[in-house]
Protein backbone atom coordinates (compact mmCIF):
# COMPACT_ATOMS: atom_id res chain seq x y z
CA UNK A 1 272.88 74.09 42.79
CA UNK A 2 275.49 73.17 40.39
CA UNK A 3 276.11 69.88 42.60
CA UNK A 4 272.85 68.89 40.76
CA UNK A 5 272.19 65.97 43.10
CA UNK A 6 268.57 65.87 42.09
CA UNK A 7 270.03 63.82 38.84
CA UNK A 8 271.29 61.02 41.43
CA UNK A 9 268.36 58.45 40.82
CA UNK A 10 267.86 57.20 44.30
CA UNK A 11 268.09 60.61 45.57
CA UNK A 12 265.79 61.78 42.86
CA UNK A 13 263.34 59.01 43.78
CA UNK A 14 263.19 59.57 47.25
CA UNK A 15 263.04 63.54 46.81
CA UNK A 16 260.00 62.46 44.09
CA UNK A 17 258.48 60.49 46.91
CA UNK A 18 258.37 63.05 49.22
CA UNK A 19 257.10 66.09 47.33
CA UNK A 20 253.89 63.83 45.41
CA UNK A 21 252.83 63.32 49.26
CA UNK A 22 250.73 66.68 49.71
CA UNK A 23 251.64 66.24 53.60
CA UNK A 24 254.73 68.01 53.61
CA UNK A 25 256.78 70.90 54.84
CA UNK A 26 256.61 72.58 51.34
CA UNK A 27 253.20 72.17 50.97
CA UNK A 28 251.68 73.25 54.57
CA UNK A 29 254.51 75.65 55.00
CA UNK A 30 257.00 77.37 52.31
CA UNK A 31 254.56 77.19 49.16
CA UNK A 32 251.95 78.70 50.68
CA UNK A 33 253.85 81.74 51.98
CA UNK A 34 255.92 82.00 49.02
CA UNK A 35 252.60 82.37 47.30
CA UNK A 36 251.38 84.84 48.76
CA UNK A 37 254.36 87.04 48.57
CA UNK A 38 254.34 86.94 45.52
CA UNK A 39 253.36 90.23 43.59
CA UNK A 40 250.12 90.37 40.96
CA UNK A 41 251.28 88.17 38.20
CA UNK A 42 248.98 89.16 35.13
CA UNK A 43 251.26 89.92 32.11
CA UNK A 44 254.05 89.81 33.95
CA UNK A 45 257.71 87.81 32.79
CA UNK A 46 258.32 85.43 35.31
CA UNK A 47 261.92 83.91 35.43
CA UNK A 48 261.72 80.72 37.67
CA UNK A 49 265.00 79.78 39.39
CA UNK A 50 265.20 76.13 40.20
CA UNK A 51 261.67 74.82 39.21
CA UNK A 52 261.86 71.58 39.94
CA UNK A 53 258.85 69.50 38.74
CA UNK A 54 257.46 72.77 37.50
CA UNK A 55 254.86 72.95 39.96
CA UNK A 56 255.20 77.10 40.85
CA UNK A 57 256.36 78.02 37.10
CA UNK A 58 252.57 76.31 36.53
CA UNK A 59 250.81 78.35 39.35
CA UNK A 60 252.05 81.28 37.78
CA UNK A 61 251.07 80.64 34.50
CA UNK A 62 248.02 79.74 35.54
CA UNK A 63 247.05 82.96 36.96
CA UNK A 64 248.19 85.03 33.56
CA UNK A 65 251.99 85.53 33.31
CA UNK A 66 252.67 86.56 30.37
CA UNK A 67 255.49 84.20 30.48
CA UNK A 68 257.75 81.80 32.63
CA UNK A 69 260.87 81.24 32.02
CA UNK A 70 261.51 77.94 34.53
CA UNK A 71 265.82 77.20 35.18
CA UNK A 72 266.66 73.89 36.51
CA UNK A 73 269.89 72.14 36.01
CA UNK A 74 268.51 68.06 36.63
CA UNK A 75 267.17 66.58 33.62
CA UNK A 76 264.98 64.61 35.70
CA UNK A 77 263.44 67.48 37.19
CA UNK A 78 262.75 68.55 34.05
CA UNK A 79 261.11 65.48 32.36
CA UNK A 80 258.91 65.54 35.08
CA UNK A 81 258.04 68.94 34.39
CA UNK A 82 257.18 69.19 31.24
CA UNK A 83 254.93 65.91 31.67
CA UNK A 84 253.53 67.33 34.63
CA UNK A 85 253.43 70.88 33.99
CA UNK A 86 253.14 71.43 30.31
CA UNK A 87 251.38 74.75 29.28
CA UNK A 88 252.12 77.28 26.38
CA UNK A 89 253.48 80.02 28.57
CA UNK A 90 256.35 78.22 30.21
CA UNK A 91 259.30 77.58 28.75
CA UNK A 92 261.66 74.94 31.07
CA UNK A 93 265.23 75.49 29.97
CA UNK A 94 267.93 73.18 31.60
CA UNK A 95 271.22 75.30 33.16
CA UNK A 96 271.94 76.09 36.84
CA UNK A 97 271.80 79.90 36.88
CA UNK A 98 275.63 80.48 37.23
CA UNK A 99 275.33 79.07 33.70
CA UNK A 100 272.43 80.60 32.82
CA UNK A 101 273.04 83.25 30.06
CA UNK A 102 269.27 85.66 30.82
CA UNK A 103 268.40 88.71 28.90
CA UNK A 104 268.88 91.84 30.32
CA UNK A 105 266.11 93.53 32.01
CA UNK A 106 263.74 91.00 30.52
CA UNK A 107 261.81 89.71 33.99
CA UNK A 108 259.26 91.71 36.41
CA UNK A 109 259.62 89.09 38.40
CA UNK A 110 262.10 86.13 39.92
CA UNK A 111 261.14 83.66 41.90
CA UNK A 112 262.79 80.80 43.46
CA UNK A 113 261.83 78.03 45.82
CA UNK A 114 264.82 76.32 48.22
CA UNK A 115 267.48 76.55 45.80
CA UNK A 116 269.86 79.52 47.58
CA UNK A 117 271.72 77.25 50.08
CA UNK A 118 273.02 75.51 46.82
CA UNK A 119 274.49 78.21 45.65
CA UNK A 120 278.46 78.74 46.39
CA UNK A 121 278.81 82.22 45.00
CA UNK A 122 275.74 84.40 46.52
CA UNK A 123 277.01 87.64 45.21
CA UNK A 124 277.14 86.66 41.88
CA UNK A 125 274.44 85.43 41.68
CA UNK A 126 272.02 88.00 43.08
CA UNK A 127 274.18 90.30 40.62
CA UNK A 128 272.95 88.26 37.57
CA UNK A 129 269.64 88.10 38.75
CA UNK A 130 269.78 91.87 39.43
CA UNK A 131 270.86 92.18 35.93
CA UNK A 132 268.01 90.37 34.09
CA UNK A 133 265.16 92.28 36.08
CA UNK A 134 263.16 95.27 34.78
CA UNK A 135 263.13 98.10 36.72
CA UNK A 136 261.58 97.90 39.87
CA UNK A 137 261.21 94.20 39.32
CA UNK A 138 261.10 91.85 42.01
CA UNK A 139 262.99 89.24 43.73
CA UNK A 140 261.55 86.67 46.05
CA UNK A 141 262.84 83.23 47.08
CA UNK A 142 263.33 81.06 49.82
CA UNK A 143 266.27 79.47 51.38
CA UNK A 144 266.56 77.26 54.14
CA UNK A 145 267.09 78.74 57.57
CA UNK A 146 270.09 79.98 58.91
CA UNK A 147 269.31 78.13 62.28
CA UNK A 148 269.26 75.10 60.45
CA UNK A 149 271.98 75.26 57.99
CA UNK A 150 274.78 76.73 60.64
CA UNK A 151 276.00 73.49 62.68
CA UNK A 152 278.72 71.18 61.05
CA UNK A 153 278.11 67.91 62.86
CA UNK A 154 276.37 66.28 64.82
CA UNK A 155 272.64 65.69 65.72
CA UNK A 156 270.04 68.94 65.52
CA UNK A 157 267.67 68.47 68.01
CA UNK A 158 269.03 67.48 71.57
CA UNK A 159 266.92 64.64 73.49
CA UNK A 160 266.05 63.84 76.55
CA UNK A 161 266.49 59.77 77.55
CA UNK A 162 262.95 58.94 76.17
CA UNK A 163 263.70 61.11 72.99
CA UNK A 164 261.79 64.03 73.30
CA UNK A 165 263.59 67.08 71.65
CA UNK A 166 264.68 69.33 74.73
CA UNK A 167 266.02 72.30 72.16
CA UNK A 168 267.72 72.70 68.95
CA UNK A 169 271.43 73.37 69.26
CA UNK A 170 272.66 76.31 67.13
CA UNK A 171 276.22 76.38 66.67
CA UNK A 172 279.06 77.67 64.07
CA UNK A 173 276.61 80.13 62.90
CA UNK A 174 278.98 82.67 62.70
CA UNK A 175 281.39 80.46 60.31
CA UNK A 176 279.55 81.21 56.79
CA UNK A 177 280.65 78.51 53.78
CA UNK A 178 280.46 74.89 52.84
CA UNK A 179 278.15 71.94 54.61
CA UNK A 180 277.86 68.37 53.69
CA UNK A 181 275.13 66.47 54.93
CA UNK A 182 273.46 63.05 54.67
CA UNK A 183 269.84 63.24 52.69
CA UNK A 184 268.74 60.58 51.01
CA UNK A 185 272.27 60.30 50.04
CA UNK A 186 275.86 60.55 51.34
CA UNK A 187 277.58 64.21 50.13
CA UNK A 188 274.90 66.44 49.52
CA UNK A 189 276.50 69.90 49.66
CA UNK A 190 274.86 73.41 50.81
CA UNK A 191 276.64 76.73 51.99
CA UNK A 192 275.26 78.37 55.02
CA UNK A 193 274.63 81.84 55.55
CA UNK A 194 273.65 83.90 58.57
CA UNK A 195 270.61 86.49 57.97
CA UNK A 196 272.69 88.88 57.63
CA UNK A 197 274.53 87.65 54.57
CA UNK A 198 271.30 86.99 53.15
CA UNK A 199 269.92 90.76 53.68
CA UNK A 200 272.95 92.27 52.77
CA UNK A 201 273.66 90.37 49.86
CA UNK A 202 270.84 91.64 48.34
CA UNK A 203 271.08 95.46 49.29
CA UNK A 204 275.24 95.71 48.71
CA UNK A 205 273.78 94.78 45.06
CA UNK A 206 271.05 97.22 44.07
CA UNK A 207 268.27 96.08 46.06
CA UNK A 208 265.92 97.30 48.66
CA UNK A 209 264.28 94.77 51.13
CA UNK A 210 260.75 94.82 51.33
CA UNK A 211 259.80 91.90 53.73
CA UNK A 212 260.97 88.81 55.41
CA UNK A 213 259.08 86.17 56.43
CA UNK A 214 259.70 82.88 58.75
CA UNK A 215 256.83 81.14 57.85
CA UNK A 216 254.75 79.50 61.06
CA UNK A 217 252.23 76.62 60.72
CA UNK A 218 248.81 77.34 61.24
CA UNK A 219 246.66 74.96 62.76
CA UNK A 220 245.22 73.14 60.04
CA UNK A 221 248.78 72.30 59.21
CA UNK A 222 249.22 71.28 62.48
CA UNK A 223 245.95 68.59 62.35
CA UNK A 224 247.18 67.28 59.36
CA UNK A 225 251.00 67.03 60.50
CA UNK A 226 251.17 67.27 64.11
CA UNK A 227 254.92 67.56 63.85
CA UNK A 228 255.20 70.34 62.07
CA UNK A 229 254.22 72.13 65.10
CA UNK A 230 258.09 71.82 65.95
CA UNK A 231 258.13 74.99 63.43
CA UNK A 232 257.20 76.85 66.64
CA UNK A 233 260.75 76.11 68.13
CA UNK A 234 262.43 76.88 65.50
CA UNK A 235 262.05 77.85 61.55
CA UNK A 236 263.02 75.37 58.95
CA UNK A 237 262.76 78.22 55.87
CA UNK A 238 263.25 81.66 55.36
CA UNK A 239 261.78 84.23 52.46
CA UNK A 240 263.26 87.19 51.30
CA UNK A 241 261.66 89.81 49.11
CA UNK A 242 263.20 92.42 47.95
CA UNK A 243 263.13 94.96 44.94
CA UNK A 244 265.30 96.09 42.15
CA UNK A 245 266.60 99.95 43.23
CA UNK A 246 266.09 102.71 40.73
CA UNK A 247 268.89 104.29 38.95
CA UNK A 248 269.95 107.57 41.10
């Protein structure tokens, strides 16, 4: 997250490209499950980790939060944000959130959409978030899959001579840290972690799990992007929810 890549213009451009097109994994898949994980938001303090173009801190202020608080470190992001999503209940502060400085137990809820697999130091940061929920608030956010973020090198899907994808090839999955990948843009830097590292992290520091969720296409996302259907090989996101433990 701190990489802030999203400030590189022709990676921002591209990226920008991509999510205005409402045919796309986010839309059909992750926003619509992330949605409806999400608990009752009336009068509720939403903190919004990574907001991007604003898009989810506006869905929840559109159905009563009594606030959003939406982190993002790109200025870009940002600009398009407020011009986008302008509305008196967010506020759109630019930090990454090891940076951030957040109020203690000031948020019912957190919510953040693909921004974990930025993130170098997991523990710390699902110790700060921990920090600036209420009681019993909540935590939910997605993360790209484990399957997908554990092999180094190489190509993802193996082919057959015509180039049909005969299986995804998992490997390193075991070896947690640092990947550098080509998207949009040469050096764009993630850290895998295995499920377990992602459940754990979040009960080893004062949560309780409450669901996971690899989210499947259904068939109207199917019709409209027939190769999304490859989600039903193998899962390109993972969502966590999980809540802030009581005091013993």
């Amino acid at each position: 997250m701190k990489q802030n890549i999203y400030d590189n213009e022709a990676f921002f451009e591209k990226y920008k490209a991509l999510r205005e097109d409402p045919v796309n994994y986010n839309e059909l898949l992750e926003q619509p499950e992330i949605k409806r994980m999400l608990p009752d938001l009336k009068d509720k303090h939403v903190l919004d980790i990574g907001c991007g173009m604003g898009d989810l801190a506006m869905y929840c202020a559109e159905r009563e939060a009594a606030s959003v608080t939406a982190l993002d470190p790109s200025s870009k992001m940002l600009q398009e944000a407020r011009t986008r999503n302008n509305h008196p209940a967010i506020e759109y502060v630019q930090t990454a959130l090891e940076d951030a400085v957040l109020k203690k137990e000031s948020y019912d809820i957190a919510v953040s959409s693909l921004v974990m697999h930025y993130v170098a130091d997991y523990d710390a940061v699902i110790q700060s978030i921990h920090a600036a929920l209420k009681e019993d608030g909540i935590l939910l956010f997605s993360t790209e899959h484990p399957i997908v973020t554990a092999r180094k090198e190489g190509d993802k899907w193996i082919l057959d001579e015509e180039g049909n994808r005969i299986h995804f090839a998992v490997d390193n999955y075991q070896e947690l840290g640092r990947r550098e990948v080509k998207w949009y843009v040469n050096g764009v830097v993630y850290y895998h972690r295995s499920i377990a590292a992602l459940c754990n992290g979040l009960i080893q520091n004062g949560f309780s799990l409450e669901e996971v969720s690899e989210p499947m296409p259904n068939e109207a996302a199917i019709a409209q992007l027939p190769r999304i259907e490859h989600e039903l090989r193998r899962p390109s996101f993972i969502i966590l929810k999980a809540r802030k433990r009581a005091r013993p």
